[in-house]
Every structure is written in C-alpha cells, then in structure tokens.
C-alpha atoms as a PDB file:
ATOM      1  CA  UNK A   1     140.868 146.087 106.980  1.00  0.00           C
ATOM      2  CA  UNK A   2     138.106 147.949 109.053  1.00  0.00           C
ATOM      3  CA  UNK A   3     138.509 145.196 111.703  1.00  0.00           C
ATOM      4  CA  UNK A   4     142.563 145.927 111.873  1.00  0.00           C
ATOM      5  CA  UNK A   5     142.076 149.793 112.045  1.00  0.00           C
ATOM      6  CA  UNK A   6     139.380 149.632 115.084  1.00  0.00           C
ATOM      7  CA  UNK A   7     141.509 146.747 116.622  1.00  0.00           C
ATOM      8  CA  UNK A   8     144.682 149.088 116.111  1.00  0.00           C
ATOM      9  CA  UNK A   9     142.204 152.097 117.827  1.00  0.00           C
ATOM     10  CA  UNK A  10     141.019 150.401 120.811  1.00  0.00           C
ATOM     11  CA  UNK A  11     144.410 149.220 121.232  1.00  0.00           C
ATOM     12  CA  UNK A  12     146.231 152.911 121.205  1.00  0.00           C
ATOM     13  CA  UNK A  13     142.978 153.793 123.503  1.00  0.00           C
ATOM     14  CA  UNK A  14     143.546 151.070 126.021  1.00  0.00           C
ATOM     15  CA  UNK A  15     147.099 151.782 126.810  1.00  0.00           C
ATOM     16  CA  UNK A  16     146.745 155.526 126.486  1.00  0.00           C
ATOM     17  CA  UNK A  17     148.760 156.095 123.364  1.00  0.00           C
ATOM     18  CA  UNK A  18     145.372 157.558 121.508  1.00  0.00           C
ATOM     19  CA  UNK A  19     142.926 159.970 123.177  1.00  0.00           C
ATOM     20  CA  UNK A  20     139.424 158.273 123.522  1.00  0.00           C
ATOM     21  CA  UNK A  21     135.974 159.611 122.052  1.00  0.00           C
ATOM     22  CA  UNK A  22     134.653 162.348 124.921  1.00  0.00           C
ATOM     23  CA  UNK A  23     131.545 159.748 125.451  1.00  0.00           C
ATOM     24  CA  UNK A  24     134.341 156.638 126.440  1.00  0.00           C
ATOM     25  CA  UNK A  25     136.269 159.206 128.367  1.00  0.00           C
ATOM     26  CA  UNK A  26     133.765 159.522 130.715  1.00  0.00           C
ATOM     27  CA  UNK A  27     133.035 155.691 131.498  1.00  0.00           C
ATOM     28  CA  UNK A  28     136.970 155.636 131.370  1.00  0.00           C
ATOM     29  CA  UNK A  29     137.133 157.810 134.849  1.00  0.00           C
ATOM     30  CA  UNK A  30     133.919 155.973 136.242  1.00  0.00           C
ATOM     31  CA  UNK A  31     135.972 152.520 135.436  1.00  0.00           C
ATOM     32  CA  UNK A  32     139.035 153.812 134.993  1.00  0.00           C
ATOM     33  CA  UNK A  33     140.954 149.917 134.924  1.00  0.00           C
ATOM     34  CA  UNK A  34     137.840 147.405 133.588  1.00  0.00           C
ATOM     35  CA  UNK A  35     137.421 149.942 130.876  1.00  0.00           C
ATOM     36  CA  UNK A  36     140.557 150.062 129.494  1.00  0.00           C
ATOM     37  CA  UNK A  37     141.346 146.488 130.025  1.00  0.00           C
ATOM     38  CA  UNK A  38     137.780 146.006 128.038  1.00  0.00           C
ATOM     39  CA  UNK A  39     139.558 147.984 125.264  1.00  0.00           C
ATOM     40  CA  UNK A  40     142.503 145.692 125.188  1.00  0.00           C
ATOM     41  CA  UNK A  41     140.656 142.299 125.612  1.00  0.00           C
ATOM     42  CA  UNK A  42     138.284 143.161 122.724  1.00  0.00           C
ATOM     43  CA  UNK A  43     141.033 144.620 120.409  1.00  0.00           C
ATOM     44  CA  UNK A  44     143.638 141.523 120.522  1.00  0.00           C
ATOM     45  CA  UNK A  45     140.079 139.164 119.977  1.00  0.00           C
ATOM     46  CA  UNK A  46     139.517 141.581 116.756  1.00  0.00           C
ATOM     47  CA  UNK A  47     143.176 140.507 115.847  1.00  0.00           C
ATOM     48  CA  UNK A  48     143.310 137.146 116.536  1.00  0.00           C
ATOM     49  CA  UNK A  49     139.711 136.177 114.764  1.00  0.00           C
ATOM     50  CA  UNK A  50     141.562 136.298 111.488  1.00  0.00           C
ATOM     51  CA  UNK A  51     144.332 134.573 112.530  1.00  0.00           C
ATOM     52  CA  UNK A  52     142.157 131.573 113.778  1.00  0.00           C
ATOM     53  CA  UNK A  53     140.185 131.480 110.524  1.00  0.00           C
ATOM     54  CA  UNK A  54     143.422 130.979 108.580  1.00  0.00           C
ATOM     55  CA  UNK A  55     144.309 128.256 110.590  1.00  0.00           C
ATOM     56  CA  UNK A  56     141.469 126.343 110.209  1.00  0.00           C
ATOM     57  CA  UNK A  57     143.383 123.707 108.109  1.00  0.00           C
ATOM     58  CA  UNK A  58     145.880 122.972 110.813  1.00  0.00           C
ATOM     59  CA  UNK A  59     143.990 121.784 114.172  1.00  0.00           C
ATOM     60  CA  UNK A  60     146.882 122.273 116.444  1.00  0.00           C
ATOM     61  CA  UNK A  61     147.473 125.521 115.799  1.00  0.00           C
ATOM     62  CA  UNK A  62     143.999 126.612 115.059  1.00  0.00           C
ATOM     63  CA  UNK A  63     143.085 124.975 118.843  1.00  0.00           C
ATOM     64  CA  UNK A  64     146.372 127.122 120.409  1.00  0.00           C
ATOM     65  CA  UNK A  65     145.092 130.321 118.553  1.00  0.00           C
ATOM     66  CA  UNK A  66     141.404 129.428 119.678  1.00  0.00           C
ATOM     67  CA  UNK A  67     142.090 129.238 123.527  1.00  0.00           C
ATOM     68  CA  UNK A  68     144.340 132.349 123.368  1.00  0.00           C
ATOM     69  CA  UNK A  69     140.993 134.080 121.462  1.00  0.00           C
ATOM     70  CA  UNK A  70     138.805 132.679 123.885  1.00  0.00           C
ATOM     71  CA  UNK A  71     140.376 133.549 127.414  1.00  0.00           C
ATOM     72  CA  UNK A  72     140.558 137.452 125.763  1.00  0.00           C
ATOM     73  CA  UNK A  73     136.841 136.698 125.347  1.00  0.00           C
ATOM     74  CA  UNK A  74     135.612 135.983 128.077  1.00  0.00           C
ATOM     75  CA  UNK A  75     137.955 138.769 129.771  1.00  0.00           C
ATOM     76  CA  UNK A  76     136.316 141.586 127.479  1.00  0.00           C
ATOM     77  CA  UNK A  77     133.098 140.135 127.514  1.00  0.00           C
ATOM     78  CA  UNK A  78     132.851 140.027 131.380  1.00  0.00           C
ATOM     79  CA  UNK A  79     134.068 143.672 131.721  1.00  0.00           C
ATOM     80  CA  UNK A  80     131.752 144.344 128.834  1.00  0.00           C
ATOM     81  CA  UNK A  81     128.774 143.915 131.463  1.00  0.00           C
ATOM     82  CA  UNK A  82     129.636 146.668 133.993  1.00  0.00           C
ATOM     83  CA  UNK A  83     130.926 149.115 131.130  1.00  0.00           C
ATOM     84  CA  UNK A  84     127.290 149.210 129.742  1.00  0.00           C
ATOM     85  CA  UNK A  85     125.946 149.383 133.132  1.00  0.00           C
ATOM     86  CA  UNK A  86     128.243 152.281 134.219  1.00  0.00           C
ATOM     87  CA  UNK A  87     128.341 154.145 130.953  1.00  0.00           C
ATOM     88  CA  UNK A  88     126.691 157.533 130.499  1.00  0.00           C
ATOM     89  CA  UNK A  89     124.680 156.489 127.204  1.00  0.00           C
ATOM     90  CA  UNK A  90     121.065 156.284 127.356  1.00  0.00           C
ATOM     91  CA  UNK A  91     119.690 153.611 128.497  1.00  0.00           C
ATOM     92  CA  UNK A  92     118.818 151.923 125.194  1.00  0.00           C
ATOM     93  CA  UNK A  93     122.721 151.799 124.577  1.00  0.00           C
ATOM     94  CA  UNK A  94     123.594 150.518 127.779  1.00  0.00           C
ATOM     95  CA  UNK A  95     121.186 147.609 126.943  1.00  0.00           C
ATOM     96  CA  UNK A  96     122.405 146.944 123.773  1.00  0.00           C
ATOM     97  CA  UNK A  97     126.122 146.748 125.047  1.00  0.00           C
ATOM     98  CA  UNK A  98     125.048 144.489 128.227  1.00  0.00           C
ATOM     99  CA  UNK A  99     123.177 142.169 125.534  1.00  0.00           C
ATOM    100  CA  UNK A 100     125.694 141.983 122.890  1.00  0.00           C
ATOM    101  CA  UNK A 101     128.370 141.222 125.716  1.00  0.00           C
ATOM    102  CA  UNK A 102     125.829 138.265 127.326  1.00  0.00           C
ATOM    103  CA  UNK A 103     125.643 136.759 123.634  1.00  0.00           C
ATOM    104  CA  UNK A 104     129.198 136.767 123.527  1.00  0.00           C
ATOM    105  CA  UNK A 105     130.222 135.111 125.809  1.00  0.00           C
ATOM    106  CA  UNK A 106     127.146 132.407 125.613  1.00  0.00           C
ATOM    107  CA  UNK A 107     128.359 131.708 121.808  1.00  0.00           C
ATOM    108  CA  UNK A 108     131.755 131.100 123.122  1.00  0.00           C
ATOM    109  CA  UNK A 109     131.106 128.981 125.594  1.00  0.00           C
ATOM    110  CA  UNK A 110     128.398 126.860 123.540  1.00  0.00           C
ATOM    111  CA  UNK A 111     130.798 126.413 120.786  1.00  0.00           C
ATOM    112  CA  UNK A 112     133.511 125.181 123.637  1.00  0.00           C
ATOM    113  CA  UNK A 113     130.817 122.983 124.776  1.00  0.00           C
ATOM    114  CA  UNK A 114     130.355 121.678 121.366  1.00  0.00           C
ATOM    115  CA  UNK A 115     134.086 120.979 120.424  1.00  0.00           C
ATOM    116  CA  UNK A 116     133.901 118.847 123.683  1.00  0.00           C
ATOM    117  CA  UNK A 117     131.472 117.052 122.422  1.00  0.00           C
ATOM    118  CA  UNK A 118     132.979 116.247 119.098  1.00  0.00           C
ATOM    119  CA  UNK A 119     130.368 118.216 117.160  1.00  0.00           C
ATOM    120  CA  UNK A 120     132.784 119.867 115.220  1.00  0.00           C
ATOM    121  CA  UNK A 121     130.169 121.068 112.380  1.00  0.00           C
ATOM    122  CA  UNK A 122     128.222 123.104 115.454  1.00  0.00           C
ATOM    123  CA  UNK A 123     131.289 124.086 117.025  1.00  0.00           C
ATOM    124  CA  UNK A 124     132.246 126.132 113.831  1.00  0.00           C
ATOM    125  CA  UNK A 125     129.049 127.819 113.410  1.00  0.00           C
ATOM    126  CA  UNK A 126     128.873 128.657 116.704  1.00  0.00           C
ATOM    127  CA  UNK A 127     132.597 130.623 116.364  1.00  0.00           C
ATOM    128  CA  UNK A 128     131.232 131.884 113.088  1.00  0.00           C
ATOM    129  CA  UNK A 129     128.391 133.207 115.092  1.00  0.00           C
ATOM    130  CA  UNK A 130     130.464 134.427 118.025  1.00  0.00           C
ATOM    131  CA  UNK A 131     132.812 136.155 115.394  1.00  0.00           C
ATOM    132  CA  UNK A 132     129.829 137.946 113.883  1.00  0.00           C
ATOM    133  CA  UNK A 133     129.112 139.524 117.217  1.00  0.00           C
ATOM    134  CA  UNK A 134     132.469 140.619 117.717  1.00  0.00           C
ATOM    135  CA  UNK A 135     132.195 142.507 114.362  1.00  0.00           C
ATOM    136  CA  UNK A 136     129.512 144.669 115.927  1.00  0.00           C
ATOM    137  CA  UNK A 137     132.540 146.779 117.412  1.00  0.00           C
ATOM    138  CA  UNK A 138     133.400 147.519 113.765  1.00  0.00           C
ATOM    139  CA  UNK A 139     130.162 148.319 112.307  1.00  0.00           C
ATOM    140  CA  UNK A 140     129.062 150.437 115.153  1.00  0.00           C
ATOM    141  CA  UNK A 141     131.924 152.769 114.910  1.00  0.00           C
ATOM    142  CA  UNK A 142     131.369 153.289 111.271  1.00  0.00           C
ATOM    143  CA  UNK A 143     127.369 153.494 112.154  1.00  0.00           C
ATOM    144  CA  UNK A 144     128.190 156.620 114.569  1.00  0.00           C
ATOM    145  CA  UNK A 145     131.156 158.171 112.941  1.00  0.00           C
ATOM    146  CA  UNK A 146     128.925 158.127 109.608  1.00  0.00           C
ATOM    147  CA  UNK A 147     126.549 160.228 111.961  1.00  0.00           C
ATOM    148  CA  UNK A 148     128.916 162.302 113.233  1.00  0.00           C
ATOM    149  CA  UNK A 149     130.121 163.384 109.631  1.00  0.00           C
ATOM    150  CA  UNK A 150     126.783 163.729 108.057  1.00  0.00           C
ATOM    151  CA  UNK A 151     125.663 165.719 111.350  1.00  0.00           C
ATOM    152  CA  UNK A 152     122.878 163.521 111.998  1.00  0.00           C
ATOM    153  CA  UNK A 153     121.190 163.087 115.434  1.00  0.00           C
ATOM    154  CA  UNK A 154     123.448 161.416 117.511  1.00  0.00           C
ATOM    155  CA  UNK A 155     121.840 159.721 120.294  1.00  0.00           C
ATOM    156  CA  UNK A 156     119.088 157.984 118.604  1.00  0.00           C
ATOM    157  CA  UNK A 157     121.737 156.310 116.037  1.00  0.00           C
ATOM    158  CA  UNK A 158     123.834 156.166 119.271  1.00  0.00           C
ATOM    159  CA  UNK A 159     121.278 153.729 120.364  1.00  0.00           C
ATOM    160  CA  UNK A 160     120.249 151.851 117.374  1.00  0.00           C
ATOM    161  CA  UNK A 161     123.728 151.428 116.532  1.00  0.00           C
ATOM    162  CA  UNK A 162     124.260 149.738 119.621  1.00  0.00           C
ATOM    163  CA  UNK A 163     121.975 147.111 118.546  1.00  0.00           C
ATOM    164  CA  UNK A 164     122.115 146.681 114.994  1.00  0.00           C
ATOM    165  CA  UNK A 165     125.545 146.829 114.650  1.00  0.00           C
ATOM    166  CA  UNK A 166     126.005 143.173 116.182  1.00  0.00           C
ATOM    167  CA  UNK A 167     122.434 141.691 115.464  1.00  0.00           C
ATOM    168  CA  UNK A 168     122.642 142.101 111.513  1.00  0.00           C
ATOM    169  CA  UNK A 169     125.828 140.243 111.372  1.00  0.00           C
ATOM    170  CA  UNK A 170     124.775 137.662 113.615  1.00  0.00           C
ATOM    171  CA  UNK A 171     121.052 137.023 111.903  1.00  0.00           C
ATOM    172  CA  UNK A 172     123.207 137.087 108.275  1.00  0.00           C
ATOM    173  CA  UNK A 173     125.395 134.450 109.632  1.00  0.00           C
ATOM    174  CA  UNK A 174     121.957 132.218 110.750  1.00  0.00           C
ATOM    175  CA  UNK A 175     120.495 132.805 107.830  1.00  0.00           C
ATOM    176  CA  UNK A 176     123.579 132.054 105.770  1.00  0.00           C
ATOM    177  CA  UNK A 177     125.110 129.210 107.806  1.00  0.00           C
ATOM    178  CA  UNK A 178     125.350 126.347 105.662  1.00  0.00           C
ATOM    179  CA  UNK A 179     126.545 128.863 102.684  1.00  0.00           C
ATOM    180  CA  UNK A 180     129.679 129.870 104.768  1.00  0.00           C
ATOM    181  CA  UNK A 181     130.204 126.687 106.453  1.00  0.00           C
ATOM    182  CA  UNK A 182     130.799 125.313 102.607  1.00  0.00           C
ATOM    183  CA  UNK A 183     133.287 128.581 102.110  1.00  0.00           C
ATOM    184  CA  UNK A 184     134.910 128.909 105.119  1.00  0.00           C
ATOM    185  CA  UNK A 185     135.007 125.523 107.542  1.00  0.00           C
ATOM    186  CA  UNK A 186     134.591 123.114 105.321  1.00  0.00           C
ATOM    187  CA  UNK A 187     137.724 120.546 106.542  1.00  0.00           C
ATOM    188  CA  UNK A 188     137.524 116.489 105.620  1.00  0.00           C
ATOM    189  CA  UNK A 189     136.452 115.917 109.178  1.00  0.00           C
ATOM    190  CA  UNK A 190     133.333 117.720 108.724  1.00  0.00           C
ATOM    191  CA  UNK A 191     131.931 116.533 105.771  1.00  0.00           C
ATOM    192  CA  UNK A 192     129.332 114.717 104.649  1.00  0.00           C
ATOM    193  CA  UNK A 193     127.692 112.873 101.586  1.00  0.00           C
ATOM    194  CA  UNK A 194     126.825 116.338  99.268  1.00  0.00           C
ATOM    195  CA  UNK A 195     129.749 118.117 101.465  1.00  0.00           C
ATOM    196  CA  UNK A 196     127.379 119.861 104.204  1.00  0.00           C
ATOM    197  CA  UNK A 197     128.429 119.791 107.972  1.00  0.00           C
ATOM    198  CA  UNK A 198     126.911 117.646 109.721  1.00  0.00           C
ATOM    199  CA  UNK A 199     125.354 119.735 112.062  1.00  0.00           C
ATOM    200  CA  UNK A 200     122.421 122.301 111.448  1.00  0.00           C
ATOM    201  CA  UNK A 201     123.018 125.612 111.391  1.00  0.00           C
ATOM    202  CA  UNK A 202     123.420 127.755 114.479  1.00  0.00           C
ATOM    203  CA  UNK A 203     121.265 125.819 117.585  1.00  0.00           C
ATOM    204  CA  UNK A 204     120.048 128.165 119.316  1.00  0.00           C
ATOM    205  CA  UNK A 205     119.796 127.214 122.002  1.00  0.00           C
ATOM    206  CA  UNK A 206     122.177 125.246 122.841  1.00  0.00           C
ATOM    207  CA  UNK A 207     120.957 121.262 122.458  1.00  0.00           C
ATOM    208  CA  UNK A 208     122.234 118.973 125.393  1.00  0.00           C
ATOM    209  CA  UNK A 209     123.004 115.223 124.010  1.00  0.00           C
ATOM    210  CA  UNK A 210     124.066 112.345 125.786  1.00  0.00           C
END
C-alpha cells in the first residue's frame, strides 16, 4: 500500500499534476526534464514490481512484465546519477542517491546476466535484491516525513535516510534469501532435493561461469 501511494506521488509529481517537496523543486529547475522523467521511470518500476511478483507462476508473462520493469530501470536509474549529483542536499545525500542508483542498476543487470545463463535460482534473488533497493524510495519518504512531523532535525535524517532507507532492505533480503526464495520464487524449475534453489543466496559479486 505504501509502495502504491509514493508510486501514485511521484507519478502526479512527474507530470505536474502534484506540487513537489520545496527540496525536489529546486533540482526540478536545475534538471528540469531528467528529473521529472526520473520521477516517472521510478514510479511505473514501483508499480510494476508487484505485478511481476504475481506473475511469477506464468514465465511468459512474468518475462513481458520483467523487460517492461527493466527498461524503466535502467531509465530511472541512469537519470538517478546526475539528480544526486545536481541536487542541493548535502553531500552525504547526494552520495547516498548516486550509490543506491549504481546498485540498481548493477542488480538488474546481474540478474539479466543470470537469466541468460539459465541460473534461474540467482536470477530471482538478484530481482528480489534489486526490488529491495527500489523500496528505499518508500522507506525514505516515511523516514523524512516522520521527521518532518515530529520536528526533528532535518538534514542529518535527510542524510541517513538516504542511506538506510535502501541498505536495510537490501542486507534483510541477504540475510533472509533462502527464507523468501522458499515463500516467494519457489517454481518446479527451481527446486531442488529439500526444495531450496539451487543457487546461493545473493552473489555478490557477480560470479562469471563458463
């Protein structure tokens, strides 16, 4: 639900139909078209993430969804790299939001390297992983408005927001692989004897094979 509402948010604020947050507004005149298509590209991923887990069970559809998901990927997490460099946040931010956007769009393209490969087991991690990241948009924006509300010191959770909002969900998911592997990807091809994927959890970094 939180997902939908900030998707639905970044949506009205990409195509001008909801006023942005003063802080956006600013990087919105310094990049006035990679910001807003930033908005767009990350909001239809938060939408679409969903819809790709709920497809899991049917591989056609779940590989159209994934490509759609992907090429809005790559498009917000490309013009997530100049946003952070040209926003007015303190530098701590800007690093956080140039990070998060690098891991992005590595996890994406490891799991599409992995898929390639076969490695189907890795390959869902890896978009369990990715999707984790992507959550960070959620968690910040509860992480500062909570701030704002409770009139705590904005910049400093400004900044550690920018960090921890992405890197919690992404170290859960590591640390909890195999658990939600079992829950949430577990299709016939994957399994194994004792029904574990056959692929350890989240290689990082990526492992080249033959």
């Amino acid at each position: 639900m939180l997902s939908l509402i900030v998707a639905v948010v970044a949506l009205g604020s990409g195509t001008g139909a909801i006023a942005l947050p003063f802080e956006m507004s600013l990087v919105d005149r310094r990049l006035p078209v990679v910001f807003r298509v930033h908005m767009l590209a990350s909001a239809i991923v938060l939408l679409l993430l969903p819809v790709a887990l709920s497809l899991r069970f049917k591989p056609e559809l779940h590989r159209k969804i994934g490509w759609t998901l992907g090429a809005f990927v790559v498009v917000g997490g490309l013009t997530a790299l100049p946003v952070a460099i040209f926003s007015y946040s303190w530098w701590p931010s800007r690093a956080g939001f140039f990070v998060q956007g690098i891991v992005w769009l590595w996890l994406f393209y490891a799991a599409v390297v992995s898929i390639r490969r076969g490695d189907r087991g890795r390959h869902a991690h890896l978009m369990l992983a990715m999707a984790a990241v992507t959550t960070g948009a959620v968690w910040f924006r509860l992480i500062t408005g909570s701030a704002i509300l409770l009139e705590l010191p904005f910049e400093p959770i400004y900044a550690a927001a920018s960090w921890i909002a992405w890197l919690i969900p992404l170290a859960l998911v590591w640390r909890y692989a195999e658990a939600l592997d079992r829950w949430a990807f577990q299709l016939p091809s994957l399994a194994t004897a004792g029904g574990r994927s056959s692929a350890p959890p989240l290689p990082l970094p990526l492992e080249r094979r033959g």
